[in-house]
Every structure is written in C-alpha cells, then in structure tokens.
Protein backbone atom coordinates (compact mmCIF):
# COMPACT_ATOMS: atom_id res chain seq x y z
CA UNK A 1 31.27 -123.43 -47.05
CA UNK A 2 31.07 -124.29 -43.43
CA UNK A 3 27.52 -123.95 -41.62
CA UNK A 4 28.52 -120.64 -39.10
CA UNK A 5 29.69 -118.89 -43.01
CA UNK A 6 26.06 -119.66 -44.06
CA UNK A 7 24.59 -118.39 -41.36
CA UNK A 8 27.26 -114.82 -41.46
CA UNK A 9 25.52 -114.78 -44.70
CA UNK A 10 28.80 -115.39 -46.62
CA UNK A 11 28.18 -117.15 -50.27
CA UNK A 12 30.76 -119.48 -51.96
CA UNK A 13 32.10 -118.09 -54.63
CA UNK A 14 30.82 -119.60 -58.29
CA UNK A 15 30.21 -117.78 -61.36
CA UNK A 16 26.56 -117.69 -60.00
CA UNK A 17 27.60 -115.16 -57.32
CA UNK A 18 29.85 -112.99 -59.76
CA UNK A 19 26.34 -112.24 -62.06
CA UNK A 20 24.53 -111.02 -58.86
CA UNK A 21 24.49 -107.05 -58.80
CA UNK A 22 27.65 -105.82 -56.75
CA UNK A 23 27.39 -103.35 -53.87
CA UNK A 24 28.38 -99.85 -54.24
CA UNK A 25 27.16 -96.54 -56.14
CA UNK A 26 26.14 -98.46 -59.19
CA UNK A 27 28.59 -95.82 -61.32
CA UNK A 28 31.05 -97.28 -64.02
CA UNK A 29 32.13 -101.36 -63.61
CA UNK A 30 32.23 -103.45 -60.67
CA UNK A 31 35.81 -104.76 -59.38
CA UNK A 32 35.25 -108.03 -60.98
CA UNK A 33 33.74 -106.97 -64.21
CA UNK A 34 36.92 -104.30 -64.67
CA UNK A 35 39.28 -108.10 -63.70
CA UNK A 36 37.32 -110.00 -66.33
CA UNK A 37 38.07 -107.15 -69.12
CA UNK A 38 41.40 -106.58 -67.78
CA UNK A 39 42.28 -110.55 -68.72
CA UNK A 40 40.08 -111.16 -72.02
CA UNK A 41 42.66 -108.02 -72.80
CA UNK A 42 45.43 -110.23 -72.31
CA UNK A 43 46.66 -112.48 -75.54
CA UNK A 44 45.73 -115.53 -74.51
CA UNK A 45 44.99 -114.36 -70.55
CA UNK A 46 42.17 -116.64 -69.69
CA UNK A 47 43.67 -119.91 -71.18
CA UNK A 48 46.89 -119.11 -69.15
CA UNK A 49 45.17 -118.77 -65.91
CA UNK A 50 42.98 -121.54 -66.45
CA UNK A 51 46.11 -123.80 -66.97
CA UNK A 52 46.55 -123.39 -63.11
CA UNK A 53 43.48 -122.61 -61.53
CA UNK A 54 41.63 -125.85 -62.57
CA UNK A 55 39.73 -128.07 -60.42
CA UNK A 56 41.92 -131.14 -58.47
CA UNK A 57 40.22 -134.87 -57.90
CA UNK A 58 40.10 -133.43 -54.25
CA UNK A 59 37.53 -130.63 -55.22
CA UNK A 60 40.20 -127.71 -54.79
CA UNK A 61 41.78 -125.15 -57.07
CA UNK A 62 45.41 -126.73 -58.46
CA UNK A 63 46.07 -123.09 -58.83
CA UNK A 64 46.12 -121.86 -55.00
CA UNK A 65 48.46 -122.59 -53.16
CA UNK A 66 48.66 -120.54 -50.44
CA UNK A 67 45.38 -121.92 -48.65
CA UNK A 68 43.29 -124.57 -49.92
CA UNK A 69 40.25 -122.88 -51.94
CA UNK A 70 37.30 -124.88 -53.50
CA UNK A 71 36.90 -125.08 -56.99
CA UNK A 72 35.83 -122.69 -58.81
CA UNK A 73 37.89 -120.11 -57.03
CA UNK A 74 37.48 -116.23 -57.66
CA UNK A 75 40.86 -116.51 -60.11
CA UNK A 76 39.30 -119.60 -62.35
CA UNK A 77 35.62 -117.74 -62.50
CA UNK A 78 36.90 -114.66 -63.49
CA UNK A 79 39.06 -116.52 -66.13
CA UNK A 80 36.59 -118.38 -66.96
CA UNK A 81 33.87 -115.30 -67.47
CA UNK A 82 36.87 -113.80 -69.76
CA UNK A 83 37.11 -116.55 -72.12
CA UNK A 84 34.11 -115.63 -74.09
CA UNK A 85 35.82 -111.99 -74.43
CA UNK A 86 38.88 -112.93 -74.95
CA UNK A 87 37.94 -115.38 -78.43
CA UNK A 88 35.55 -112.05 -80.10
CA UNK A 89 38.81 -110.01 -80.06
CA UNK A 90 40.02 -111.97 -82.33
C-alpha cells in the first residue's frame, strides 16, 4: 500500500480486514461473508481457487492477471476463509 492510500485511509486487504465489521444496515450477511458461503458451497471451490490465487516469489497473486495485486488478494482470502466451510460439509 503506497503512503497517499494510508493516509485516504484505504487498508490492504488481508484476512485481518475481512473480520472487521462491514459498513451498512447491519441486516442479513455482508458481501464477503455471502462470497465465502457461496464458495465453501462449491465441491471443492476453495481448493480450486486457491490453485491460482497463490502467492508468487515476487509477493503478488499468480492468480491476477489483469493488474498486479499483492498477496493475499480479496479472491485468495475469501478462498481461503471458505476452506474451513467447505471440509465440515463433508
């Protein structure tokens, strides 16, 4: 994160920031929480994702492409949140 997003108050994205409250009306699941159920209801969803969006040598998600993200990127955390789902439905 460069310094002028620090001081815009933007936060990298880590599965740190995806446990902090989201913002809205409070009612019914957050964006992200309704993407981590939506994958851990996938057969085998997480692992899938995670075999692209890992982390490279250089720091950055092998998984996007488009423009260069650091590792973990908002894909790979919400895989990675779903994992844990994904192996009790077992």
């Amino acid at each position: 994160m460069s310094g002028s997003d620090a001081a815009k108050g933007h936060e990298a994205m880590s599965v740190v920031a995806i446990e902090k409250p989201e913002v809205g009306s409070g009612c019914g699941p957050s964006a992200v929480e309704a993407a981590i159920r939506f994958v851990a209801g996938q057969p085998g969803g997480a692992r899938r994702i995670l075999l692209q969006h890992h982390r490279r040598a250089d720091g950055t998600c092998a998984g996007c492409l488009t423009v260069p993200v650091a590792w973990p990127c908002v894909v790979g955390v919400i895989a990675t949140k779903a994992l844990p789902l994904e192996s009790s439905r077992r």
